[in-house]
N, C-alpha and C. Protein backbone atom coordinates (compact mmCIF):
# COMPACT_ATOMS: atom_id res chain seq x y z
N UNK A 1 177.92 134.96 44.78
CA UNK A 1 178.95 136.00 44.88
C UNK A 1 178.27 137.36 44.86
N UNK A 2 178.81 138.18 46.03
CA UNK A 2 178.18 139.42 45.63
C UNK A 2 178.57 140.32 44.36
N UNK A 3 177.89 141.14 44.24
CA UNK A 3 177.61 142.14 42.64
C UNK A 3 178.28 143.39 43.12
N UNK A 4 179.37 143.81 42.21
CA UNK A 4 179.87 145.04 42.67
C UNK A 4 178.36 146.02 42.87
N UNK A 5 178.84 147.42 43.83
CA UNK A 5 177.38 147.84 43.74
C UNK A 5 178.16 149.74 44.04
N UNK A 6 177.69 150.63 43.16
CA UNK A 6 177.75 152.20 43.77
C UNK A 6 177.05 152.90 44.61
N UNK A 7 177.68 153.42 45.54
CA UNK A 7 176.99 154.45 46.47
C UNK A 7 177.80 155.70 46.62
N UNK A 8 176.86 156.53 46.54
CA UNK A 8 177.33 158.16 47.17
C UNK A 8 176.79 158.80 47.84
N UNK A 9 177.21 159.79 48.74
CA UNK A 9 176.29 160.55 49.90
C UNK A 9 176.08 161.62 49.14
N UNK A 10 175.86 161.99 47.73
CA UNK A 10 175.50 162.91 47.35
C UNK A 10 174.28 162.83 47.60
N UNK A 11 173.57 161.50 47.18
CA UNK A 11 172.48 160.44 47.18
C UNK A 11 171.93 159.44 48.37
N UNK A 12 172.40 160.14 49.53
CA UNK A 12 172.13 159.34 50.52
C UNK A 12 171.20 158.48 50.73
N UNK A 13 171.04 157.15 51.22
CA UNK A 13 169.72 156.61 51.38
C UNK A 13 168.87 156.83 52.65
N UNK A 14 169.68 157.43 53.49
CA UNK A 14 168.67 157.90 54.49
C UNK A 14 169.43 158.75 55.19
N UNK A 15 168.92 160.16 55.90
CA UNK A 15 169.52 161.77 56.35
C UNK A 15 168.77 161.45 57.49
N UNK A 16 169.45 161.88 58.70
CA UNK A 16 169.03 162.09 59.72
C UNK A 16 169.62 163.33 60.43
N UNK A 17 168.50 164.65 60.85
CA UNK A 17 169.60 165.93 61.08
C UNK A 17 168.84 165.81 62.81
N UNK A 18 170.25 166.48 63.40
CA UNK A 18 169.14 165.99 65.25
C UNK A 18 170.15 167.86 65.35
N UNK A 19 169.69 168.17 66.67
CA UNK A 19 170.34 169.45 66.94
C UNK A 19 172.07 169.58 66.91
N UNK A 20 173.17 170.53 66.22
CA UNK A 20 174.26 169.97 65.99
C UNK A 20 175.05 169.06 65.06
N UNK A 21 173.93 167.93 64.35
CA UNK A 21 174.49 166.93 64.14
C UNK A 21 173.99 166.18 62.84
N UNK A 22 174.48 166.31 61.20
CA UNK A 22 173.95 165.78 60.60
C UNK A 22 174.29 164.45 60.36
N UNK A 23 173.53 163.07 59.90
CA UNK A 23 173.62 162.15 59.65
C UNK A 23 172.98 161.35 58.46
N UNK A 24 174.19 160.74 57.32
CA UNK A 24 174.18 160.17 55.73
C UNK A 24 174.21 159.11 56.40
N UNK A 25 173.53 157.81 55.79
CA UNK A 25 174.00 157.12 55.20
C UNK A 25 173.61 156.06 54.10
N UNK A 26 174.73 155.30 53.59
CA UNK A 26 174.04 154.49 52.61
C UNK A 26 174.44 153.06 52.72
N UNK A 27 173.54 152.26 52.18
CA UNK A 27 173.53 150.54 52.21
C UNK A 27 174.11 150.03 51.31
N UNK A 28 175.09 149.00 51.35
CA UNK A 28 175.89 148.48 50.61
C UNK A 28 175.81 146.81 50.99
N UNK A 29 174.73 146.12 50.27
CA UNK A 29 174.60 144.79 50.39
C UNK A 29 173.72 145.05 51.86
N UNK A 30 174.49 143.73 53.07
CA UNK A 30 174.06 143.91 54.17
C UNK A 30 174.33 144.98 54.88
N UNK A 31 175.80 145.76 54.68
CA UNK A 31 176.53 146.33 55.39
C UNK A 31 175.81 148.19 55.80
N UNK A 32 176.15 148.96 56.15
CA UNK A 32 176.04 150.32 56.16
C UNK A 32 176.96 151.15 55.96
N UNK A 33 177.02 152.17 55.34
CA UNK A 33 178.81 153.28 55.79
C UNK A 33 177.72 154.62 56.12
N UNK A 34 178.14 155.87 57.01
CA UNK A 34 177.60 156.89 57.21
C UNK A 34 178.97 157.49 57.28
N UNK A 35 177.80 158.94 57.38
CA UNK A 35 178.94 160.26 56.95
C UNK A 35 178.32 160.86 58.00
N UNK A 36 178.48 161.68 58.66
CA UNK A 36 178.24 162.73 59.82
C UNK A 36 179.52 164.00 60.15
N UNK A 37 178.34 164.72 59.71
CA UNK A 37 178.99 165.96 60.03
C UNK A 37 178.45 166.85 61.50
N UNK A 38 179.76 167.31 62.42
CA UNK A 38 179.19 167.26 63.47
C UNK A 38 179.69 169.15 63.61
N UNK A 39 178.57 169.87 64.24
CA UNK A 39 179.00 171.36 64.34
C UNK A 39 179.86 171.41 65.63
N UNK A 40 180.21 172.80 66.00
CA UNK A 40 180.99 173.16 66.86
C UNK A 40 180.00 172.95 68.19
N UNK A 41 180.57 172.12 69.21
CA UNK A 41 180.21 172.44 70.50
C UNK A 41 178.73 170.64 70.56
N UNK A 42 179.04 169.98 69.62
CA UNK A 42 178.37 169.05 70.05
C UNK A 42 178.97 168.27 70.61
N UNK A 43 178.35 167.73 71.85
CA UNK A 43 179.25 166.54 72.92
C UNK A 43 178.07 165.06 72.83
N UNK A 44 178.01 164.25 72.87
CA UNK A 44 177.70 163.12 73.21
C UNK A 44 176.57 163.28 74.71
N UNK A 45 177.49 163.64 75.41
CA UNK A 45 176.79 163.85 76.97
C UNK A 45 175.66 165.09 76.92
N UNK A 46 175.68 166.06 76.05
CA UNK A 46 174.93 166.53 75.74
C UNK A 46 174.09 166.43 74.55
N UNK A 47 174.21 166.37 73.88
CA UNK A 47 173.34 166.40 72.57
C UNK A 47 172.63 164.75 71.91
N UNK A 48 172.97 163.80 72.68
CA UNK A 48 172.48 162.87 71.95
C UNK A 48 172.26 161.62 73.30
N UNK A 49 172.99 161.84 74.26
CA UNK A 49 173.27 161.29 75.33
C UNK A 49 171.36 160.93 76.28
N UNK A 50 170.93 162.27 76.24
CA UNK A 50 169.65 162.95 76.84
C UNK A 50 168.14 162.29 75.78
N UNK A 51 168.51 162.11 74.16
CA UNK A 51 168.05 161.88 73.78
C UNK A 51 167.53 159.89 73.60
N UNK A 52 168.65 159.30 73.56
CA UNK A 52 169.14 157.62 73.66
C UNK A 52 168.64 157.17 75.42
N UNK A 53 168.95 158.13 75.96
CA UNK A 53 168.83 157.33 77.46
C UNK A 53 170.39 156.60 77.47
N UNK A 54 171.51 156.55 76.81
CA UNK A 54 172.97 156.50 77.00
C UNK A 54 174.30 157.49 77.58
N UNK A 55 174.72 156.83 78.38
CA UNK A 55 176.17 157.80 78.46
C UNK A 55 177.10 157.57 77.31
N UNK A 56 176.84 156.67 76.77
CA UNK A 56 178.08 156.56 75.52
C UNK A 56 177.16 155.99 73.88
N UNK A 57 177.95 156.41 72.91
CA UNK A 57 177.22 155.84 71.48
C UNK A 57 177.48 154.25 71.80
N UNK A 58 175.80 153.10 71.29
CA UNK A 58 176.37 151.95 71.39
C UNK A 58 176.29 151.91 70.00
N UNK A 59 176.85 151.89 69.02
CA UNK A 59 177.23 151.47 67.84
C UNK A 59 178.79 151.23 67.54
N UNK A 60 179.33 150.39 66.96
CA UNK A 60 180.59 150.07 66.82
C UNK A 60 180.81 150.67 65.95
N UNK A 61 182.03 151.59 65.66
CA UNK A 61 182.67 152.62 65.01
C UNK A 61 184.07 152.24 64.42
N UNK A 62 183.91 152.38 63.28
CA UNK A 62 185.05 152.48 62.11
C UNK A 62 185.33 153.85 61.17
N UNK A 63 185.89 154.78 61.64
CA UNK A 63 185.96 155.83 61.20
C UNK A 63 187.56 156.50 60.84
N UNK A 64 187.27 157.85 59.96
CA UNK A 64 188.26 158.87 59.65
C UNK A 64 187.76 160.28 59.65
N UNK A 65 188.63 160.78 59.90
CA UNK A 65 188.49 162.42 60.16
C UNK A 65 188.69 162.77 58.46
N UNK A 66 187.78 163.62 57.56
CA UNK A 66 187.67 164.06 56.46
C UNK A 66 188.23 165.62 56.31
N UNK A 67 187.51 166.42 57.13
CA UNK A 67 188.06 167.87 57.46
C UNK A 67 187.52 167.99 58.91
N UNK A 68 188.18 169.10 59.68
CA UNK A 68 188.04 169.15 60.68
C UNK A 68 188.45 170.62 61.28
N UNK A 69 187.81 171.78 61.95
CA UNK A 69 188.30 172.98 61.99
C UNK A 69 188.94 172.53 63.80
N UNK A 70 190.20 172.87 64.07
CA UNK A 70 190.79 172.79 65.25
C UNK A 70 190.98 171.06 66.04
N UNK A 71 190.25 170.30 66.84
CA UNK A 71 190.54 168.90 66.59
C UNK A 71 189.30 168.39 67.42
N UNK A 72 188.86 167.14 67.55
CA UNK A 72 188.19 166.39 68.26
C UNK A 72 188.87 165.32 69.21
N UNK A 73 188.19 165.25 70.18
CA UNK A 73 188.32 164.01 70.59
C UNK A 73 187.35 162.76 70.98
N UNK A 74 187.87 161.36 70.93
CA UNK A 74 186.68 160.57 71.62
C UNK A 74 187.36 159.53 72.25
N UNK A 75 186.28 159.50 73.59
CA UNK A 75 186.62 158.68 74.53
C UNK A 75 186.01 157.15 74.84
N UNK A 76 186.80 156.35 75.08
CA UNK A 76 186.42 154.87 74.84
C UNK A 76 185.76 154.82 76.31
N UNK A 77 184.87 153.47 76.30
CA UNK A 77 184.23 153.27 76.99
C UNK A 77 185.14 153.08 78.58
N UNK A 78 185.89 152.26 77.98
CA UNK A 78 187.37 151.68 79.26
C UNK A 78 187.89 152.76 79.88
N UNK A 79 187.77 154.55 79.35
CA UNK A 79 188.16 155.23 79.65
C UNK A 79 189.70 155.86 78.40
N UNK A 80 190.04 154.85 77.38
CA UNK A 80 190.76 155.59 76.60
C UNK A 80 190.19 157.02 76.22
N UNK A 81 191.27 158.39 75.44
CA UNK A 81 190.75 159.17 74.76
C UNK A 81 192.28 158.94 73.50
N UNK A 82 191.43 159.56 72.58
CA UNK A 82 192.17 159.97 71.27
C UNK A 82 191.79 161.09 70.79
N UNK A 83 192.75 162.24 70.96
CA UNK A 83 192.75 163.68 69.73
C UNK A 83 192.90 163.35 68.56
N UNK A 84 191.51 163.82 67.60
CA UNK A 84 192.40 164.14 66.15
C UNK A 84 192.20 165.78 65.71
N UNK A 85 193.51 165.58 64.81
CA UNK A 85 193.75 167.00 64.71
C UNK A 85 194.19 166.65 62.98
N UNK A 86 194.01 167.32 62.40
CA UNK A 86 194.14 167.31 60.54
C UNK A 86 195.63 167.74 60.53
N UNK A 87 196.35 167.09 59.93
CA UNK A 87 197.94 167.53 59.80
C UNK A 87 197.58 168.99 58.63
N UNK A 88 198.60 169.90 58.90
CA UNK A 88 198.69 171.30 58.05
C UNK A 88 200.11 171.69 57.55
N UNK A 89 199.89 171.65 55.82
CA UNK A 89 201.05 171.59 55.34
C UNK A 89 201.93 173.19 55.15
N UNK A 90 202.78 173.01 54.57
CA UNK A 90 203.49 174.31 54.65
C UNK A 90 203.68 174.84 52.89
């Protein structure tokens, strides 16, 4: 049985910063979770696209928007897109 286990990105186990784009993350058993914080004006097709030799990220993605100034979007391989935008209360 696995052993409960703590992680925090205060404490990341491994940082990766590329132009634009920082990258946490930490190991949990086999698994991984990352945190990435991405600045204004980074695209895929530019900033990481040139670097991979890819038009698209191949990593499978399970994510949430934490904070966000104005909104993002991302586009699926099939051609879906999805905006997120942070709901703002009154």
């Amino acid at each position: 049985m696995p052993r409960p286990q703590v992680k925090s990105f205060a404490e990341p186990d491994e940082v990766r910063t590329l132009p634009l784009v920082r990258f946490e993350s930490v190991s949990i058993g086999e698994g991984h979770v990352g945190h990435c914080t991405f600045d204004p004006g980074w695209r895929w097709a530019s900033s990481m696209g040139p670097l991979l030799g890819t038009a698209s990220c191949p990593i499978r993605h399970v994510g949430y928007t934490v904070e966000a100034a104005g909104s993002h979007e991302l586009k699926g391989l099939a051609g879906a897109r999805s905006i997120f935008r942070l709901a703002t209360s009154a």
